[in-house]
Protein backbone atom coordinates (compact mmCIF):
# COMPACT_ATOMS: atom_id res chain seq x y z
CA UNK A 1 53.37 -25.58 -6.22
CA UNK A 2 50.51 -27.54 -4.27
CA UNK A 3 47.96 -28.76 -6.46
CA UNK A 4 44.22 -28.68 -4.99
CA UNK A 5 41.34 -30.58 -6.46
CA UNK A 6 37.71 -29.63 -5.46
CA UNK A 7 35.17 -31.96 -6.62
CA UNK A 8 31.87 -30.28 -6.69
CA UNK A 9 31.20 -26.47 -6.91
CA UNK A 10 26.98 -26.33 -5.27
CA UNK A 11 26.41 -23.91 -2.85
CA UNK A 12 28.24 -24.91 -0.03
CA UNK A 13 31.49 -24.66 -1.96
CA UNK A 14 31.25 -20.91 -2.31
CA UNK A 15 32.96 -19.61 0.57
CA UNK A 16 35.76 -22.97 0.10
CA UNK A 17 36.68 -22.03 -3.44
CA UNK A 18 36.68 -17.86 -2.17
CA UNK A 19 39.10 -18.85 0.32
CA UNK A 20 41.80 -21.21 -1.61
CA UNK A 21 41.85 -18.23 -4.22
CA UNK A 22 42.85 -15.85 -2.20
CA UNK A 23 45.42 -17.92 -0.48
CA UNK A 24 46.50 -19.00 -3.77
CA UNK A 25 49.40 -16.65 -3.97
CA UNK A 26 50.36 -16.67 -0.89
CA UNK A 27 50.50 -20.06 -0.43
CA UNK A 28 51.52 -20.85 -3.76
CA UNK A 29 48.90 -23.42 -4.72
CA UNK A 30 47.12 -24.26 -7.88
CA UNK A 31 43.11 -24.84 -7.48
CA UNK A 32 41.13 -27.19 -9.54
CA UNK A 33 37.62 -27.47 -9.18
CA UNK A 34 35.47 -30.01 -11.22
CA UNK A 35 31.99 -30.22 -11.91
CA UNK A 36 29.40 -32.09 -13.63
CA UNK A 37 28.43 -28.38 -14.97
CA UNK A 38 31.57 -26.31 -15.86
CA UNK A 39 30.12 -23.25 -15.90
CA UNK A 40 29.07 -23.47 -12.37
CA UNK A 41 32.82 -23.97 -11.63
CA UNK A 42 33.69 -21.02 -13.65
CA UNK A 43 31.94 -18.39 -12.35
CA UNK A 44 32.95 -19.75 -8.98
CA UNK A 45 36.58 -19.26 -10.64
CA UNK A 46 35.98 -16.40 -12.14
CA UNK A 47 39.11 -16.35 -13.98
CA UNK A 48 41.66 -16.86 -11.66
CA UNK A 49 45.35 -17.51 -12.77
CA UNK A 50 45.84 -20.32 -10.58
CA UNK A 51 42.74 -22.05 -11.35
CA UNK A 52 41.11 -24.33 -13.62
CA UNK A 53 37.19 -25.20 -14.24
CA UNK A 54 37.17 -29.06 -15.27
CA UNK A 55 33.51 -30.84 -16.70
CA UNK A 56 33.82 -33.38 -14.32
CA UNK A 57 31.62 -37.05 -13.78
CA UNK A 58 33.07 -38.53 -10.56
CA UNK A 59 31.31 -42.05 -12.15
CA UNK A 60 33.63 -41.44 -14.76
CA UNK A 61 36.49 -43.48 -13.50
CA UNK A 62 39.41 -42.76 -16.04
CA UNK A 63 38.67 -39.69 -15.85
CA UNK A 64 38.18 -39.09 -11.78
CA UNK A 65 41.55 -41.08 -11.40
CA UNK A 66 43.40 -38.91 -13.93
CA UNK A 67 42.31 -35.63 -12.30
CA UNK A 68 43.00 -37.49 -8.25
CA UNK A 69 46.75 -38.52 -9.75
CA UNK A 70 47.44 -34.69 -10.41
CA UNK A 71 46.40 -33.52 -7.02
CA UNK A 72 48.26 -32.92 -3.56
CA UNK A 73 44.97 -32.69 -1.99
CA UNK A 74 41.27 -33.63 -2.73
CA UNK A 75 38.38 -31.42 -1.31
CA UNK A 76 34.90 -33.62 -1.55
CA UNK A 77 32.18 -31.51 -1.75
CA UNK A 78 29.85 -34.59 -3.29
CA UNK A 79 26.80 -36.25 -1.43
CA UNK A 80 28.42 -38.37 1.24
CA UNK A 81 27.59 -41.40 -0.52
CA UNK A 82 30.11 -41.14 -3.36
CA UNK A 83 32.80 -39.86 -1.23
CA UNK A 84 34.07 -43.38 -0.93
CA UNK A 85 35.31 -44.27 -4.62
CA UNK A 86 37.36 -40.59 -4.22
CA UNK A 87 38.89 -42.08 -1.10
CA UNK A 88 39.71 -45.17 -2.63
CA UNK A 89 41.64 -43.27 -5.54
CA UNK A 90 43.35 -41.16 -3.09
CA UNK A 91 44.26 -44.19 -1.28
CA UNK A 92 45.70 -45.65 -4.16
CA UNK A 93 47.63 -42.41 -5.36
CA UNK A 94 48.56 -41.53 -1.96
CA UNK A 95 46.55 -38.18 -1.52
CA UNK A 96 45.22 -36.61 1.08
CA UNK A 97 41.49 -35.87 1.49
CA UNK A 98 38.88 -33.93 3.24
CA UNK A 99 35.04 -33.74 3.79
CA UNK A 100 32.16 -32.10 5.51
CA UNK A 101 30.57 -35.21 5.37
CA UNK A 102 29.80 -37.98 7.88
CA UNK A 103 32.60 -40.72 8.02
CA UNK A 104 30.79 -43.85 6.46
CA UNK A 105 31.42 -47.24 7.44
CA UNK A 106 33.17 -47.55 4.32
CA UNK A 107 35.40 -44.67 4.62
CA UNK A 108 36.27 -45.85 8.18
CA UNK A 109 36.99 -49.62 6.77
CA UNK A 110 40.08 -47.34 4.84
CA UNK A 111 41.48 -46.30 8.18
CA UNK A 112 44.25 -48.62 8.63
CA UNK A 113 45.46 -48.29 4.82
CA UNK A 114 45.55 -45.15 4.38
CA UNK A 115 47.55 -44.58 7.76
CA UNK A 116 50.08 -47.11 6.42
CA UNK A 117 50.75 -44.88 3.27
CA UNK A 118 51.04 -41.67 5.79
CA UNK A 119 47.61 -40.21 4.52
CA UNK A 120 45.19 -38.39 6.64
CA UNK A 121 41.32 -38.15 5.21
CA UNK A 122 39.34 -35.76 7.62
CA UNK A 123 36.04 -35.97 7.63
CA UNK A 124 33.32 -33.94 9.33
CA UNK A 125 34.82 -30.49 9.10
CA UNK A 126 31.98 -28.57 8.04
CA UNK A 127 29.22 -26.94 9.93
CA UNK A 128 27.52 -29.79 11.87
CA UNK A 129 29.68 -32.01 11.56
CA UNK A 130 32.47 -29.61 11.58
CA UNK A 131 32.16 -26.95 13.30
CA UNK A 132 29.93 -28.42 16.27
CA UNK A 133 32.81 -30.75 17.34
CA UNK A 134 35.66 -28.10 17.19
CA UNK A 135 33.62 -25.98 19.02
CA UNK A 136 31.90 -28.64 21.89
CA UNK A 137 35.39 -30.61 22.10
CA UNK A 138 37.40 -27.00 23.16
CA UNK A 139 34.47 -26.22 25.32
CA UNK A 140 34.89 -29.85 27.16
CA UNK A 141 38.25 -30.00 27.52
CA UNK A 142 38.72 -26.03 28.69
CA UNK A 143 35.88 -27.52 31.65
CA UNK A 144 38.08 -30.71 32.20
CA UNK A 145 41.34 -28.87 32.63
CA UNK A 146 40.00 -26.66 35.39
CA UNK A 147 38.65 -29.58 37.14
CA UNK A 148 34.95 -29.46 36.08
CA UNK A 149 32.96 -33.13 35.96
CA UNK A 150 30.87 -32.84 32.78
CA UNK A 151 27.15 -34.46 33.69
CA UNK A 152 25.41 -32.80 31.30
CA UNK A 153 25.76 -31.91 27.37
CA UNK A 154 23.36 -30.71 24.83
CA UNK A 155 24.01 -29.19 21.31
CA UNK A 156 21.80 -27.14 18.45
CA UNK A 157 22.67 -26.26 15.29
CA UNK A 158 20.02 -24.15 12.70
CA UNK A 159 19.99 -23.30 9.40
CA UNK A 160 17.47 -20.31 9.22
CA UNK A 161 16.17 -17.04 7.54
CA UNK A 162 17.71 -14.16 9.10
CA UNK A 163 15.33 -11.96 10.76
CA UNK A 164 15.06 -9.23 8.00
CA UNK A 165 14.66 -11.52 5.59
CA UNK A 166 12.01 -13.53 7.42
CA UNK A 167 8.90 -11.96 5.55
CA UNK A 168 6.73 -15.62 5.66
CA UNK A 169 4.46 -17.23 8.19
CA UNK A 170 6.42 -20.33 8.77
CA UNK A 171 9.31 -17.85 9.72
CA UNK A 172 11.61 -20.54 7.81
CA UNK A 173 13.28 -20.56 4.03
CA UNK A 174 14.87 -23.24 2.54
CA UNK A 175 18.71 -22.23 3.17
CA UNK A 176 20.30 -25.46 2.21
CA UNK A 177 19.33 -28.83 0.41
CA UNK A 178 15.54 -29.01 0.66
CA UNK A 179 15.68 -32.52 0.07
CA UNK A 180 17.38 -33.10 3.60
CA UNK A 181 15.00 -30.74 5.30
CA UNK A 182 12.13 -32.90 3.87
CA UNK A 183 13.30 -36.09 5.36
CA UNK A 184 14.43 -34.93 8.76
CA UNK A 185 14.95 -37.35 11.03
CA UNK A 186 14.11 -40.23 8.83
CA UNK A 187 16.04 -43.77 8.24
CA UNK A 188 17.22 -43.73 12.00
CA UNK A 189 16.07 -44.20 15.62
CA UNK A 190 16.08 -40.69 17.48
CA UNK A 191 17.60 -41.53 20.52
CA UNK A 192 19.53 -39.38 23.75
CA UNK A 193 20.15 -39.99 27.04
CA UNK A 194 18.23 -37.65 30.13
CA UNK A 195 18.70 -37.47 33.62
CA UNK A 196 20.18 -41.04 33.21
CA UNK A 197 17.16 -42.30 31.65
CA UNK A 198 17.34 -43.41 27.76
CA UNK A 199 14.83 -41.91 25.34
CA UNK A 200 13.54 -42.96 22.02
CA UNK A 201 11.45 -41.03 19.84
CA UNK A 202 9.62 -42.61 16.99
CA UNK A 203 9.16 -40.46 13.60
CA UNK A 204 5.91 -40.00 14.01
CA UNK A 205 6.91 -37.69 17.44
CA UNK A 206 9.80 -35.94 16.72
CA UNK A 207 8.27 -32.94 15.83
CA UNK A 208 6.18 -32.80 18.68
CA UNK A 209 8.78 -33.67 21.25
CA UNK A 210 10.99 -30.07 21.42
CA UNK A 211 13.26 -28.29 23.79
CA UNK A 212 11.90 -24.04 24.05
CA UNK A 213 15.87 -22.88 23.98
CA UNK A 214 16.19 -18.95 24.75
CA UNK A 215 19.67 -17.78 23.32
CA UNK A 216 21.22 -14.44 25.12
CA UNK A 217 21.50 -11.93 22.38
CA UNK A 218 19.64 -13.90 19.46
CA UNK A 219 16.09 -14.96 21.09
CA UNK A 220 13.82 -18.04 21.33
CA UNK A 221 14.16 -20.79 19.01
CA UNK A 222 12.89 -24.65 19.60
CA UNK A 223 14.90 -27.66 19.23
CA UNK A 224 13.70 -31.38 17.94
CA UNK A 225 16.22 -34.25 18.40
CA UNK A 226 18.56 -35.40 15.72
CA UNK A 227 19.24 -39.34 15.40
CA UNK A 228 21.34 -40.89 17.62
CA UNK A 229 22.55 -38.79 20.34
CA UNK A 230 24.36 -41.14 21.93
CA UNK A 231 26.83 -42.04 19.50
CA UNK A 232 28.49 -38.64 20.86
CA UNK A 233 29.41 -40.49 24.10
CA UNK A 234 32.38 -41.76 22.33
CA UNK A 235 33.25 -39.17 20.14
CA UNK A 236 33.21 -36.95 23.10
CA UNK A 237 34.28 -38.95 25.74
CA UNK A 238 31.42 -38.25 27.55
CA UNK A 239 30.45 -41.51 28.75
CA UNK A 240 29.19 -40.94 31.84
CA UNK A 241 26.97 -37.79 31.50
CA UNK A 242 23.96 -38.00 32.62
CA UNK A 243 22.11 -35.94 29.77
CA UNK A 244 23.36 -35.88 25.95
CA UNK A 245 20.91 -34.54 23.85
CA UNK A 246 21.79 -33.24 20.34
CA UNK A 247 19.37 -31.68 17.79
CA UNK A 248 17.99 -29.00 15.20
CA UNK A 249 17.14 -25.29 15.57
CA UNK A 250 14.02 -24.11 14.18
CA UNK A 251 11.81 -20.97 15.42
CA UNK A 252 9.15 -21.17 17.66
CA UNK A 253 5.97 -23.30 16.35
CA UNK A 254 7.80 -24.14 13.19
CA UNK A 255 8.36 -28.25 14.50
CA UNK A 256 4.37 -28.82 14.94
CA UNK A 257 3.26 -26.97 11.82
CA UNK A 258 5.93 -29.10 10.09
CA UNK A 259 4.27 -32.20 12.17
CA UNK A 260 1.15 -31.59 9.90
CA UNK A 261 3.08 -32.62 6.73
CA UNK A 262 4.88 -36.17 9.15
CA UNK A 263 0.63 -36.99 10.12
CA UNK A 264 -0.40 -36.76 7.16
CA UNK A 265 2.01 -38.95 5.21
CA UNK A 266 3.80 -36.16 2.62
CA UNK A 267 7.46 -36.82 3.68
CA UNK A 268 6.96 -40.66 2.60
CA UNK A 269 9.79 -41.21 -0.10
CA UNK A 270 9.28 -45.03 0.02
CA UNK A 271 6.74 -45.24 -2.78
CA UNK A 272 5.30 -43.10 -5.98
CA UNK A 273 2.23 -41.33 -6.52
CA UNK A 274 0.31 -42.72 -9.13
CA UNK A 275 -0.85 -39.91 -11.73
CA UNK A 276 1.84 -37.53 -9.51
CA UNK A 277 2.28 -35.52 -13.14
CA UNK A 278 -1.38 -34.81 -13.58
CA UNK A 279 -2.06 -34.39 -9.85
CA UNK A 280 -2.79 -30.45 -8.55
CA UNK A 281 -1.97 -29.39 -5.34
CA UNK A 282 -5.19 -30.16 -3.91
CA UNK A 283 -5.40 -33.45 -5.31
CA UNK A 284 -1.99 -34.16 -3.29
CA UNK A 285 -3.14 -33.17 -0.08
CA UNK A 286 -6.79 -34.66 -0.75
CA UNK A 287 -5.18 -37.73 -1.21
CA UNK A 288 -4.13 -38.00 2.21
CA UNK A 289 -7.58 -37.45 3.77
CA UNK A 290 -10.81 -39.49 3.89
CA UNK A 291 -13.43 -39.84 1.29
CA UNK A 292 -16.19 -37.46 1.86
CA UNK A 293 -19.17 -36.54 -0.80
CA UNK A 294 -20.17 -32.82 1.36
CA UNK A 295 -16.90 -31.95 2.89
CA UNK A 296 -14.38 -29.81 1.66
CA UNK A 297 -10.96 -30.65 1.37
CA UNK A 298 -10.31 -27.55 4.27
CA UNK A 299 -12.87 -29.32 6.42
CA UNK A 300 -11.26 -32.85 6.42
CA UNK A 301 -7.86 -31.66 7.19
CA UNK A 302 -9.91 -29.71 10.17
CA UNK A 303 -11.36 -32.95 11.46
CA UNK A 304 -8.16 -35.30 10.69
CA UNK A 305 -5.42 -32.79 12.71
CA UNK A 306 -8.22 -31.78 15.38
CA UNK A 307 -7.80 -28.20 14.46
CA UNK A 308 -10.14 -25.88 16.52
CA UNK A 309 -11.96 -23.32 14.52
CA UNK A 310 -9.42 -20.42 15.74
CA UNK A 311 -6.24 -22.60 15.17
CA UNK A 312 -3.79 -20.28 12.23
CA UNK A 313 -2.36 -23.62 10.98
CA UNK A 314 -4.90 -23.28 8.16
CA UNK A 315 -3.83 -19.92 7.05
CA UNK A 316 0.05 -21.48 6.98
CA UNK A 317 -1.11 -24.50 4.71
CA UNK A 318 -3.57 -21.52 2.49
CA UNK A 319 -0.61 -19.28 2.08
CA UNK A 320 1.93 -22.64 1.11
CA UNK A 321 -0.52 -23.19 -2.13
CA UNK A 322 -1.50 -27.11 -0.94
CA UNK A 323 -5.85 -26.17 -1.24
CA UNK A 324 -4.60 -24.41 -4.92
CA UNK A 325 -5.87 -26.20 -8.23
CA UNK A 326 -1.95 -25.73 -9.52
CA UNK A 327 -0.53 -28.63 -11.95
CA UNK A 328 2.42 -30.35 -10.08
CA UNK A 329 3.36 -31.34 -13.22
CA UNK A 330 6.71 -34.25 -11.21
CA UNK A 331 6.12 -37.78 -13.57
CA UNK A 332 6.83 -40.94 -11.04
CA UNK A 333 7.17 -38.82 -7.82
CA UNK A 334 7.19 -39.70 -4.48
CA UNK A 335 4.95 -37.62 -1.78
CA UNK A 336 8.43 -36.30 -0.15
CA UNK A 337 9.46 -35.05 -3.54
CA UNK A 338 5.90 -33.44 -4.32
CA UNK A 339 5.67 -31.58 -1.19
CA UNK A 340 9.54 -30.53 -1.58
CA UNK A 341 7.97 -29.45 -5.03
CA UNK A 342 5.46 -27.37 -3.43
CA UNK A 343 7.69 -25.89 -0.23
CA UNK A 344 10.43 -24.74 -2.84
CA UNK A 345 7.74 -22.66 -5.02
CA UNK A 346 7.19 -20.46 -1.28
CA UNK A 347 10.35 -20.76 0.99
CA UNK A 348 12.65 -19.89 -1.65
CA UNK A 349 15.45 -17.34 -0.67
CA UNK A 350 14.97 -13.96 -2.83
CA UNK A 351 17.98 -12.76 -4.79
CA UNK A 352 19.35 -10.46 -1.54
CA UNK A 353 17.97 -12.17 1.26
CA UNK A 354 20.13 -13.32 4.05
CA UNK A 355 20.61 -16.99 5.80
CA UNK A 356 21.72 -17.49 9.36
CA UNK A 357 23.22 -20.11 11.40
CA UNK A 358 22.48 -20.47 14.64
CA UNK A 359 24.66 -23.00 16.94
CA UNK A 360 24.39 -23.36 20.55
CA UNK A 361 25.85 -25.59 23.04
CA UNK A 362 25.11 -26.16 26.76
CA UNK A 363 27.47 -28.17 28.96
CA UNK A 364 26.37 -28.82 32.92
CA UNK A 365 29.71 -29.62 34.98
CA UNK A 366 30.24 -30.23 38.95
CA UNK A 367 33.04 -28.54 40.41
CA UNK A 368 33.93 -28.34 43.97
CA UNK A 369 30.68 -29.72 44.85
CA UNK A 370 28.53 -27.64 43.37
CA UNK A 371 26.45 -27.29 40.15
CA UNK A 372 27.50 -25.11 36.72
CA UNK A 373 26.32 -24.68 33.70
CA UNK A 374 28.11 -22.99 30.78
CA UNK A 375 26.26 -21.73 27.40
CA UNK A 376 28.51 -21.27 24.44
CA UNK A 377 26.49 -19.82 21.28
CA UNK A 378 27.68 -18.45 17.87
CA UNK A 379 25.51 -16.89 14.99
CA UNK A 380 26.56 -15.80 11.33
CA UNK A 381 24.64 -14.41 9.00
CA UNK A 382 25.16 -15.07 4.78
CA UNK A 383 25.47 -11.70 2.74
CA UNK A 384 23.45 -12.67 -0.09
CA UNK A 385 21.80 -15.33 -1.50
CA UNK A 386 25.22 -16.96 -2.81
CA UNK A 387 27.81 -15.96 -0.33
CA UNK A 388 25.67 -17.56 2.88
CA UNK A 389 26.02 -18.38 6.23
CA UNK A 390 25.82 -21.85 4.96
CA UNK A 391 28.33 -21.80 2.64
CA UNK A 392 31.06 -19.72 5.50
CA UNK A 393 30.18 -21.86 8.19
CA UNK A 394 30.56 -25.62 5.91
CA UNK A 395 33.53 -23.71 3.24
CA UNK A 396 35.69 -22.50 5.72
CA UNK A 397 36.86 -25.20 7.97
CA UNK A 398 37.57 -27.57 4.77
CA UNK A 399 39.80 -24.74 3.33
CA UNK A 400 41.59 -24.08 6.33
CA UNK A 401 41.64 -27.99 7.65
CA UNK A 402 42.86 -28.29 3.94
CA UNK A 403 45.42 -25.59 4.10
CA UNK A 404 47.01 -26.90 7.59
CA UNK A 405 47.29 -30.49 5.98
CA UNK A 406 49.54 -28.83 2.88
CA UNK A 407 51.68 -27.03 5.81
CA UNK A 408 52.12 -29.93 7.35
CA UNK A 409 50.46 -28.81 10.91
CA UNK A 410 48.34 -31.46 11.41
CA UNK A 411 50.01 -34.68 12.24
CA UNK A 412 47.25 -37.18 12.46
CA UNK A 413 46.55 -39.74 9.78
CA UNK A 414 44.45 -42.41 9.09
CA UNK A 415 40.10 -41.91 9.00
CA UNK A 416 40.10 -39.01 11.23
CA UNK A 417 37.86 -36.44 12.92
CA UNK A 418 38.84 -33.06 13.69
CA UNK A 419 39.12 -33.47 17.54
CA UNK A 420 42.45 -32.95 18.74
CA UNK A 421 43.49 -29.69 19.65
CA UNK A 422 46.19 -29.24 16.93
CA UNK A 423 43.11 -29.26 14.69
CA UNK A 424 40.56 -27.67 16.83
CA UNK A 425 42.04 -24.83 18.10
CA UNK A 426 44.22 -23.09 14.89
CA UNK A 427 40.97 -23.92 13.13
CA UNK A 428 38.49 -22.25 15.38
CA UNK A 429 41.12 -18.94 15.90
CA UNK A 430 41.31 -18.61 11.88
CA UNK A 431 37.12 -18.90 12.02
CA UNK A 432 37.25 -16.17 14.66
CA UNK A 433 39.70 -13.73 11.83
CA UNK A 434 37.00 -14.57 9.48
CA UNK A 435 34.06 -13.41 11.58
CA UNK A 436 33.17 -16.61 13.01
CA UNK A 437 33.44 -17.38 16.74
CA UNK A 438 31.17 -18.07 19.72
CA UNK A 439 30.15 -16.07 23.14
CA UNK A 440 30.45 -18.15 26.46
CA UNK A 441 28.79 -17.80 29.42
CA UNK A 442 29.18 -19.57 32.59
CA UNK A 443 27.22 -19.64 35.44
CA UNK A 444 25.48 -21.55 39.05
CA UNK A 445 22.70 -23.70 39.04
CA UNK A 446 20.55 -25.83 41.44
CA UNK A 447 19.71 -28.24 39.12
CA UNK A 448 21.08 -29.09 35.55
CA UNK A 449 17.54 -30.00 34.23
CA UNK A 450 16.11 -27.82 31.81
């Protein structure tokens, strides 16, 4: 019997823990899943013979080195920052690990240990990462083997509201950790590469620097620019492209309403709001704007964005609550984590509504001398509020990366990322059985510009 220990059971892990459980049998594997709050873990369990719900404190070192020295496998489904004292313990009880995460220049420094003790930790097979680089690397090297010259790459990924569940004038619900979505693009330089020409976008202009993006089948969506772009070049191996863009999908207008909140200061986190537990919503926003003795607050946020009178920003910020006298009531917060306060109150998913994930990729290639481009999208939608999109689309590559690793099918050890085509390929034909996979479209263009 293979012994599998999850650490963590939030909402992405769902769909993971759904999966090992079924396979349990089959496979003949015994699931452990620990978390801070058992209960979460055992309804997430539910009972299963071949599982076990564990109260689990990964700071707890006796204890997280007790659980790691039982396991065949660890599954890290904690913020990316604590994934590194797992990977140390697997390291030193020679088990194998894998994350959705982000590999850290930490995890990274364990690369050459952990291949001498014949371990593999794979990182960044979730959604995005995950899913993005199984899907882009198959795309590139399906172009490369039929002699296409890649000079132009671009990749979206969205978490967003599916459309009959989209009942709310920012056409956007909070479908995953709100705290990320509050400090998009933060703590980095946003920068890409275009027509040969670098680009960097200060925070203050993200939102207001965005791609229109029509999908076939799925409809118009807008795209801001996520970090560093360019790092992709080597992941890739597209160093020589001319255009690498990569970035977020939002709907139409949602980027420059959200540019509102960037102007005028609410997604700070570096500093706390003094009186934050006694401060209403109007005080918040008010607290932004200038001093006035005649105007309202309504009119100032008028003459600070340079709103004309007909301009239905307004009646977005009215219906989000911010002109409201309501109590905050957040001791010691920062403006990022009152307005995350405030969003969560209004874009909070109902008990049956549906998320979607949107991902869409656009590769521009030469090939006997003349110009292609080929469009590869995919789109799945969640079927309630706790079996989502988000939790398929991050769950299901871990379990099956997870399950290949126990066969023995993947080969590769050390830090790794899930782009070699003994990884990328199973993984994205077991996605496709489980009603995830992506619609291609190739076709001739004068120019790759878009």
């Amino acid at each position: 019997m293979k012994n599998i220990f999850v650490i963590g059971a939030g909402r992405s892990a769902t769909t993971l823990i759904a999966y090992l459980l079924e396979n349990a049998e089959r496979f003949d594997w015994h699931i452990s899943v620990g978390e801070l709050d058992v209960s979460l873990a055992e309804r997430k369990l539910n009972g299963h013979a071949r599982s076990r719900a564990i109260a689990f404190d990964v700071f707890n070192a006796e204890q997280r080195k007790e659980e790691i020295s039982k396991a065949d496998i660890v599954i890290s489904m904690l913020p990316a920052s604590m994934h590194i004292e797992v990977a140390k313990d697997c390291l030193a009880f020679g088990k194998h690990m894998t994350t959705a995460s982000y590999i850290s220049k930490e995890m990274k420094a364990l690369d050459g240990a952990a291949k001498e003790k014949g371990l593999i930790f794979l990182n960044e097979i979730g959604l995005d990462p995950g899913i993005d680089h199984l899907s882009a690397i198959k795309l590139i090297d399906e172009i490369r083997a039929k002699g296409g010259d890649i000079q132009h790459f671009e990749s979206f990924t969205g978490g967003l509201v599916a459309p009959e569940s989209d009942d709310n004038p920012w056409h956007y619900k909070f479908t995953w950790n709100p705290r990320n979505v509050v400090l998009a693009s933060q703590g980095g330089a946003v920068k890409f590469i275009h027509n040969g020409k670098y680009k960097y976008i200060p925070y203050n202009r993200v939102f207001r620097r965005t791609e229109y993006i029509m999908i076939e089948g799925l409809g118009e969506f807008e795209g801001y620019a996520n970090r560093d772009s360019l790092a992709y070049r080597e992941v890739y191996n597209l160093q020589n492209v001319k255009t690498l863009y990569r970035g977020t999908l939002r709907r139409p207008g949602f980027s420059r309403w959200w540019d509102t909140f960037v102007q005028l200061g609410m997604t700070d986190d570096s500093y706390v709001m003094e009186d934050s537990e006694t401060m209403t919503n109007r005080d918040f926003i008010n607290s932004f704007l200038p001093f006035s003795l005649k105007d309202s607050v309504e009119l100032k946020v008028r003459a600070m964005l340079k709103l004309d009178q007909d301009d239905r920003l307004m009646e977005k910020l009215t219906w989000l609550g911010l002109f409201e006298k309501t109590k905050i009531g957040l001791k010691n917060a920062t403006p990022a984590q009152i307005l995350q306060h405030i969003l969560e109150q209004k874009w909070a998913m109902k008990p049956n509504d549906k998320d979607m994930i949107v991902m869409w990729h656009k590769v521009g290639f030469l090939k006997d001398g003349k110009k292609f481009v080929t469009e590869s999208s995919m789109m799945v939608k969640g079927d309630d509020q706790h079996n989502t999109a988000m939790a398929k689309t991050v769950g299901l590559p871990l379990a099956i990366s997870t399950q290949m690793i126990l066969e023995g099918k993947i080969k590769e050890r050390g830090v790794c990322l899930p782009l070699s085509a003994d990884i990328y390929l199973p993984v994205l034909a077991e996605l496709a059985k489980n009603g995830i996979s992506f619609t291609e479209k190739t076709y001739p263009v004068e120019e790759f510009d878009t």
